[in-house]
N, C-alpha and C. Protein backbone atom coordinates (compact mmCIF):
# COMPACT_ATOMS: atom_id res chain seq x y z
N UNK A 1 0.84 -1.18 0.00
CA UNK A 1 0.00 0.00 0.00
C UNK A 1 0.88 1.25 0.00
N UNK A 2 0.37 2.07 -1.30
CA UNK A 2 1.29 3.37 -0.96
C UNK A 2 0.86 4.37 0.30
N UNK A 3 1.84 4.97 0.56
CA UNK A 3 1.41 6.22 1.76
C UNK A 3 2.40 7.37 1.72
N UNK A 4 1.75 8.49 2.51
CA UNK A 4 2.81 9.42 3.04
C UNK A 4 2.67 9.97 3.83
N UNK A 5 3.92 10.76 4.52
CA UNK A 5 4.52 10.96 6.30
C UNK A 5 4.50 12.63 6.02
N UNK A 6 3.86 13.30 7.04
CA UNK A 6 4.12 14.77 6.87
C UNK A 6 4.77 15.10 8.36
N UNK A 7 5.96 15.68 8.58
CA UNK A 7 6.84 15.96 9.19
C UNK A 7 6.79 17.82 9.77
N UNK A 8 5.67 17.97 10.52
CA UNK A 8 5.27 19.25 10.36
C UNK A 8 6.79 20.28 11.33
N UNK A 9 7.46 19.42 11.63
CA UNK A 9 8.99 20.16 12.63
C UNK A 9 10.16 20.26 11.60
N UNK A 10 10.00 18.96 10.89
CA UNK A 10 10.77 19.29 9.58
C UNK A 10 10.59 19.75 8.56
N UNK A 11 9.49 20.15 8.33
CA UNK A 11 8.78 20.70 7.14
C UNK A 11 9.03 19.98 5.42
N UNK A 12 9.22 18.29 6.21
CA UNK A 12 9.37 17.51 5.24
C UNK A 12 8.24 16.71 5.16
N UNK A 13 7.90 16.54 3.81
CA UNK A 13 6.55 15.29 2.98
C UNK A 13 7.48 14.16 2.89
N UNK A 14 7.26 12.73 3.21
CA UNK A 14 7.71 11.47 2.27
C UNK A 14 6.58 10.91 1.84
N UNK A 15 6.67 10.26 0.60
CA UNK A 15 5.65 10.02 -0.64
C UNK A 15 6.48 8.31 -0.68
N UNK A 16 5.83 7.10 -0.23
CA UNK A 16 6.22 5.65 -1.07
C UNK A 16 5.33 5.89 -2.36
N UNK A 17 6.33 5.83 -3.66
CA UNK A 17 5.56 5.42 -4.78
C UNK A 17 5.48 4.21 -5.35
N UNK A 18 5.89 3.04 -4.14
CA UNK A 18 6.09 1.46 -4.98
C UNK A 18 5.18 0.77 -5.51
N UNK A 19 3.88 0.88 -5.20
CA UNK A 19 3.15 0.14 -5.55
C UNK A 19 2.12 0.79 -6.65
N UNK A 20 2.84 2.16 -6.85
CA UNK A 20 2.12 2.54 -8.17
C UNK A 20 2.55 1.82 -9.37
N UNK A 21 1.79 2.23 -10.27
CA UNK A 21 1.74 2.14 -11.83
C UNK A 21 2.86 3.81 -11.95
N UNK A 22 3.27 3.65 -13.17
CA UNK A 22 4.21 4.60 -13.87
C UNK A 22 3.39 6.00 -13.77
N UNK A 23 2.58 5.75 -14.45
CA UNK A 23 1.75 6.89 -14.36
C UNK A 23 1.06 7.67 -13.17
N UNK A 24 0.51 6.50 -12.17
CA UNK A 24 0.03 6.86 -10.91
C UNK A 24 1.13 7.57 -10.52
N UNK A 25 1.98 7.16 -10.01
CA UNK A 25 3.21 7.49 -9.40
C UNK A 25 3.68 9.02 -9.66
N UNK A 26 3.91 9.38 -10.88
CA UNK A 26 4.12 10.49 -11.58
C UNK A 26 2.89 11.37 -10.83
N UNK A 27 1.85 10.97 -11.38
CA UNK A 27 0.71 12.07 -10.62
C UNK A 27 0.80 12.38 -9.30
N UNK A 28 0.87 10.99 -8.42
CA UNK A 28 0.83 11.58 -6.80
C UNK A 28 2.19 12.50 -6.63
N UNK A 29 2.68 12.32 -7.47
CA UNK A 29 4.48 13.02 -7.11
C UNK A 29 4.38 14.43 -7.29
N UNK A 30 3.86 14.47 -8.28
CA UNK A 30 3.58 16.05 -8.94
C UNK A 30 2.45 17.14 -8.15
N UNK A 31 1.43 15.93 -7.51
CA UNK A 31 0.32 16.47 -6.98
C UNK A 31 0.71 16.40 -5.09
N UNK A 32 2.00 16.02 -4.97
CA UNK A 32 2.25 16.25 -3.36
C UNK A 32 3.35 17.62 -3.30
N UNK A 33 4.29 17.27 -4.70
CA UNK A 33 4.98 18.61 -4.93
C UNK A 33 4.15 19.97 -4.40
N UNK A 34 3.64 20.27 -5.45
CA UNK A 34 2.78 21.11 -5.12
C UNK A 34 2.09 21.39 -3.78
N UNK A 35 1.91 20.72 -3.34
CA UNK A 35 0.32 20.67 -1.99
C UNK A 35 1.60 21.24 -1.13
N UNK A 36 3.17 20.16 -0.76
CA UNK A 36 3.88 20.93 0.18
C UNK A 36 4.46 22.18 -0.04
N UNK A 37 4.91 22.45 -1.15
CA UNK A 37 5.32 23.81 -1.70
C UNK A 37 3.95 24.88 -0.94
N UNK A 38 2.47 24.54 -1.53
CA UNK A 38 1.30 25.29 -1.01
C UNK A 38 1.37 25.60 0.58
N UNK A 39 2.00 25.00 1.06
CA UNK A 39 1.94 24.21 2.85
C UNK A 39 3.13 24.89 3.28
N UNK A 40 4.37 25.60 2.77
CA UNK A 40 4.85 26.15 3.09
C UNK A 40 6.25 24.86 3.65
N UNK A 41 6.68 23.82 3.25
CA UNK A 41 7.53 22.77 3.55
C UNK A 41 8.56 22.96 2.32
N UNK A 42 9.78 22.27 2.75
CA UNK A 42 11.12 22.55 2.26
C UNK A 42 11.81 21.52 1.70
N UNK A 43 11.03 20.22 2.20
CA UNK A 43 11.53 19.33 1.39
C UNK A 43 10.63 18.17 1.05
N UNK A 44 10.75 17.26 0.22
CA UNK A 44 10.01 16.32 -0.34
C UNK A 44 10.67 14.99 -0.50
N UNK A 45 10.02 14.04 0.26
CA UNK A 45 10.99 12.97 -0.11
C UNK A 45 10.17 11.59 -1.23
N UNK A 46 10.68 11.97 -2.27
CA UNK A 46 9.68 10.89 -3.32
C UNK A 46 10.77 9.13 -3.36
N UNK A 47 9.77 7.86 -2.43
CA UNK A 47 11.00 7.09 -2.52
C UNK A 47 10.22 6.19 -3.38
N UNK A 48 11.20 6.04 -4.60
CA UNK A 48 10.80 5.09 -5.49
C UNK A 48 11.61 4.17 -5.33
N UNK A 49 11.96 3.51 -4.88
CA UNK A 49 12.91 1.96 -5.17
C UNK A 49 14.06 2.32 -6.26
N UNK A 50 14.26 0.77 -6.61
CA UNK A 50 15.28 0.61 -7.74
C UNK A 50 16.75 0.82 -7.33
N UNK A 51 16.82 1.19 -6.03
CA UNK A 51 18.53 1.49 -5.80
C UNK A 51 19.41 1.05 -6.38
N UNK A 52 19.48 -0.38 -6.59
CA UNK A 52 20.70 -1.08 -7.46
C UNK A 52 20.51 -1.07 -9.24
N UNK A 53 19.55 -0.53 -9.49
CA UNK A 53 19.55 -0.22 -11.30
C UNK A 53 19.74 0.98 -11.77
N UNK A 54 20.94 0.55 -12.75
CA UNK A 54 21.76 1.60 -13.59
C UNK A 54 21.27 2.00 -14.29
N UNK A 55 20.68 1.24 -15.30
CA UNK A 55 19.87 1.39 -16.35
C UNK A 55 18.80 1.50 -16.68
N UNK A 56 17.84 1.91 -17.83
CA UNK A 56 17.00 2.28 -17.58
C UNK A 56 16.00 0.96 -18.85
N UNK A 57 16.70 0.26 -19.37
CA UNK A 57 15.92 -0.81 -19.70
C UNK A 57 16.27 -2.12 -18.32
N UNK A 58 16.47 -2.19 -17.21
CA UNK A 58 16.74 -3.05 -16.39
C UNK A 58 15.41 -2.41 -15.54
N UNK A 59 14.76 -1.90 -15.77
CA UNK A 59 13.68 -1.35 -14.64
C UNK A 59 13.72 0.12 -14.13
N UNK A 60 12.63 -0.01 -12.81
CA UNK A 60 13.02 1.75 -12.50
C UNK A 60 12.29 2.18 -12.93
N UNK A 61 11.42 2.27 -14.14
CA UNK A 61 11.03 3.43 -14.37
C UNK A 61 9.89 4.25 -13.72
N UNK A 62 10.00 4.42 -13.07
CA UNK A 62 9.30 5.20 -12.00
C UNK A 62 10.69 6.35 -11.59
N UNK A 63 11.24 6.06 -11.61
CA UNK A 63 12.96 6.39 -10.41
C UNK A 63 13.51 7.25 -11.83
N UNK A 64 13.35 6.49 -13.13
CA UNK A 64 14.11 7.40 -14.43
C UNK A 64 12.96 8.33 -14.53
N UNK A 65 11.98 8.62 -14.67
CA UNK A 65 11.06 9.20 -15.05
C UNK A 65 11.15 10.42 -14.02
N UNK A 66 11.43 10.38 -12.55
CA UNK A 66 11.65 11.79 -11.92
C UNK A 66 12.81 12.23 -11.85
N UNK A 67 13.29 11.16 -11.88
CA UNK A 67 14.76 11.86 -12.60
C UNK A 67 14.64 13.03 -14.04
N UNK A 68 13.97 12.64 -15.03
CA UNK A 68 13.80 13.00 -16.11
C UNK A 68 13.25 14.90 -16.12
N UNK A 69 11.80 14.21 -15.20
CA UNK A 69 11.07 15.69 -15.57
C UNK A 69 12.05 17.07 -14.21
N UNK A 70 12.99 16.13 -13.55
CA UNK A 70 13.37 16.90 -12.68
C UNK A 70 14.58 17.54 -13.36
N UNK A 71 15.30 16.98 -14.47
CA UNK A 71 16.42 17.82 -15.06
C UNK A 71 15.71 18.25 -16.21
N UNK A 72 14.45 18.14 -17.18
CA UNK A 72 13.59 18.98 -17.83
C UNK A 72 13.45 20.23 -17.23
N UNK A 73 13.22 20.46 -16.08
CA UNK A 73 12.78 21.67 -15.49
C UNK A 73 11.80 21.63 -15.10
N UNK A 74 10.59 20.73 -15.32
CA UNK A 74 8.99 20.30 -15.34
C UNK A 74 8.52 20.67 -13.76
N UNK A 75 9.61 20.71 -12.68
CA UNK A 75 9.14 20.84 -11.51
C UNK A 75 9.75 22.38 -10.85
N UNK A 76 10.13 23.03 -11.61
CA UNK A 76 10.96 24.28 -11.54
C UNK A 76 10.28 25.31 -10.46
N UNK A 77 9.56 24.81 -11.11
CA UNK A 77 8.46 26.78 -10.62
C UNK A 77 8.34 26.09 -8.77
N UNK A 78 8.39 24.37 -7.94
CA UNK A 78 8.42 24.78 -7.18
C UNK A 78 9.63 24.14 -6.21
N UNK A 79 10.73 23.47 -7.18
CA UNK A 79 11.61 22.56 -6.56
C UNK A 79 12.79 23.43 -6.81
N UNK A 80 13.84 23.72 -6.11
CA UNK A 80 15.01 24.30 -6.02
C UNK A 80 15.98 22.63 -6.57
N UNK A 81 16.30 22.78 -8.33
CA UNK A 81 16.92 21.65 -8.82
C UNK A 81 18.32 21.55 -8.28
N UNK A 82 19.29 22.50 -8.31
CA UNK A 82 20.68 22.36 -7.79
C UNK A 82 20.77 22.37 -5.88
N UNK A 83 20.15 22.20 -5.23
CA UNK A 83 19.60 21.48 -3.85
C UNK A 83 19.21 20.17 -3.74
N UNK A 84 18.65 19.93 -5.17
CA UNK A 84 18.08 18.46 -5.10
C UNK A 84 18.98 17.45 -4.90
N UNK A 85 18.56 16.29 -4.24
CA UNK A 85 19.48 14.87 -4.91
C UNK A 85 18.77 13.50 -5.04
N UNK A 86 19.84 13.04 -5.50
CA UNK A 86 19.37 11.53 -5.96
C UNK A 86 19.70 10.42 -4.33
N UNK A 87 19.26 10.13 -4.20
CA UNK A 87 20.05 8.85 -2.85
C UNK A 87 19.57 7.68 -3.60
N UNK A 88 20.11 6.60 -3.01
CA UNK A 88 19.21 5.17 -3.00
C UNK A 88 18.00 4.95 -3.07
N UNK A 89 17.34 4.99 -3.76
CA UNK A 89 15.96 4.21 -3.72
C UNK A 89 14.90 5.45 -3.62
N UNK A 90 15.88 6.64 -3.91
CA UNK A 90 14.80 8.13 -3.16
C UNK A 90 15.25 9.21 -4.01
N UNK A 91 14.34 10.07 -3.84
CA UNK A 91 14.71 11.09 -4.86
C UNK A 91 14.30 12.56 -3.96
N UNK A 92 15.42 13.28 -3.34
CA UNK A 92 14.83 14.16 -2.09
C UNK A 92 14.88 16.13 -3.01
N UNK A 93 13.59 16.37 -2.87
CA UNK A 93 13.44 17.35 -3.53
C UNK A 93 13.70 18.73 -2.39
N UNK A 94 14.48 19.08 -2.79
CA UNK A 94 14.86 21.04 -1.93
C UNK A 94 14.04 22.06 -2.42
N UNK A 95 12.19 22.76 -1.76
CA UNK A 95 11.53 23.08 -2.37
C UNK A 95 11.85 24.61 -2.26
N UNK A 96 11.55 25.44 -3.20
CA UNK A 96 12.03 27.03 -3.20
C UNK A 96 10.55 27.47 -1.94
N UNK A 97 11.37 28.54 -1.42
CA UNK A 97 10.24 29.39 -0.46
C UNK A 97 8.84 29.90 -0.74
N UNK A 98 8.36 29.11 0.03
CA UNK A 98 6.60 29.73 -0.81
C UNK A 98 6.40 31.61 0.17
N UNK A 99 6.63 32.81 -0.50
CA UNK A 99 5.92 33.96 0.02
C UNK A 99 4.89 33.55 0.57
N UNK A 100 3.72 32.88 0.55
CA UNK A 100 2.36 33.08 0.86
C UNK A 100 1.91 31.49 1.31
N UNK A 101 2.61 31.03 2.45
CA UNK A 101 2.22 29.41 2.47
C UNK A 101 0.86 29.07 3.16
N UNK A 102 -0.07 28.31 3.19
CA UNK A 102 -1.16 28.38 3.75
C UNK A 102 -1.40 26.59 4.65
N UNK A 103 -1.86 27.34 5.70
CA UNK A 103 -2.22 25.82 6.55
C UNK A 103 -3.41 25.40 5.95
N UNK A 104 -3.52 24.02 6.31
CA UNK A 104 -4.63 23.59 6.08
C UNK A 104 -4.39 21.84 6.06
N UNK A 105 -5.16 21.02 5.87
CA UNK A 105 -5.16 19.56 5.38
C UNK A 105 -4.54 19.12 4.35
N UNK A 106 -3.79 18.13 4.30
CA UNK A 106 -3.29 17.50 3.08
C UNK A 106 -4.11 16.05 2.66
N UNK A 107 -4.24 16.47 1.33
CA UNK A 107 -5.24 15.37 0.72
C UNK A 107 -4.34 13.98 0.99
N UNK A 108 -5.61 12.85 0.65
CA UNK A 108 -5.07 11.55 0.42
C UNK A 108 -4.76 11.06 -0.05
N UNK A 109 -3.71 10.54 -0.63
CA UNK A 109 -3.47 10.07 -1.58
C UNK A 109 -3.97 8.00 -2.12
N UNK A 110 -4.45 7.89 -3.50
CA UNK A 110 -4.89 6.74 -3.48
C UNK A 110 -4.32 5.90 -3.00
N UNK A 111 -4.78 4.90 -3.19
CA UNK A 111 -4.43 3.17 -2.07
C UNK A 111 -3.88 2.51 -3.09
N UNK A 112 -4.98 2.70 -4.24
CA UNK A 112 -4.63 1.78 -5.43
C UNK A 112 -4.65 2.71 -6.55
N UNK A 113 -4.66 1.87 -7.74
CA UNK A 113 -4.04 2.84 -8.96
C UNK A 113 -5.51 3.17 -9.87
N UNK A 114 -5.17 4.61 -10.49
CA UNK A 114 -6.72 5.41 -10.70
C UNK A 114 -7.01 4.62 -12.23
């Protein structure tokens, strides 16, 4: 079952995306980006697996794919890219300062794939 941890002292999100589909995965990633950026949090931790694959026909793709839109720029407007890094099995996003952050609830994310 996927889930995620909101760290309101650290002002860190973690996101498991393992048991998504490619696509699921991508969405909840993009759609928690955002919500913590909205929330006024600094970092994001998206852990996709795959630690030991190099390549990108050996699997992963979940793990190449944020890799991808993250050196595209695709997450620019709210991820600080040269802060970012890659670790094992995780992909930890350094989010730029939201001026205007707002409290409130963070949605749920699905169980299973949409």
């Amino acid at each position: 079952m996927a889930w995620f941890e909101v760290d309101i002292f650290e002002k860190c999100v973690a996101v498991d995306l393992h048991k998504y589909s490619h696509r699921t995965a991508l969405i909840v990633a993009r759609e928690k980006i955002k919500e913590a950026y909205g929330h006024g949090f600094r970092l994001v931790r998206l852990i996709h697996g795959a630690a030991n694959i190099t390549k990108k026909n050996d699997g992963g793709s979940i793990k190449f794919s944020l890799h991808s839109i993250l050196k595209r720029g695709e997450l620019d407007k709210w991820v600080d890219k040269k802060e970012s890094e890659f670790r094992e099995g995780e992909l930890i996003l350094r989010l730029r300062k939201n001026p205007t952050p707002v409290d409130g609830d963070w949605k749920e994310i699905p169980l299973e794939e949409y």
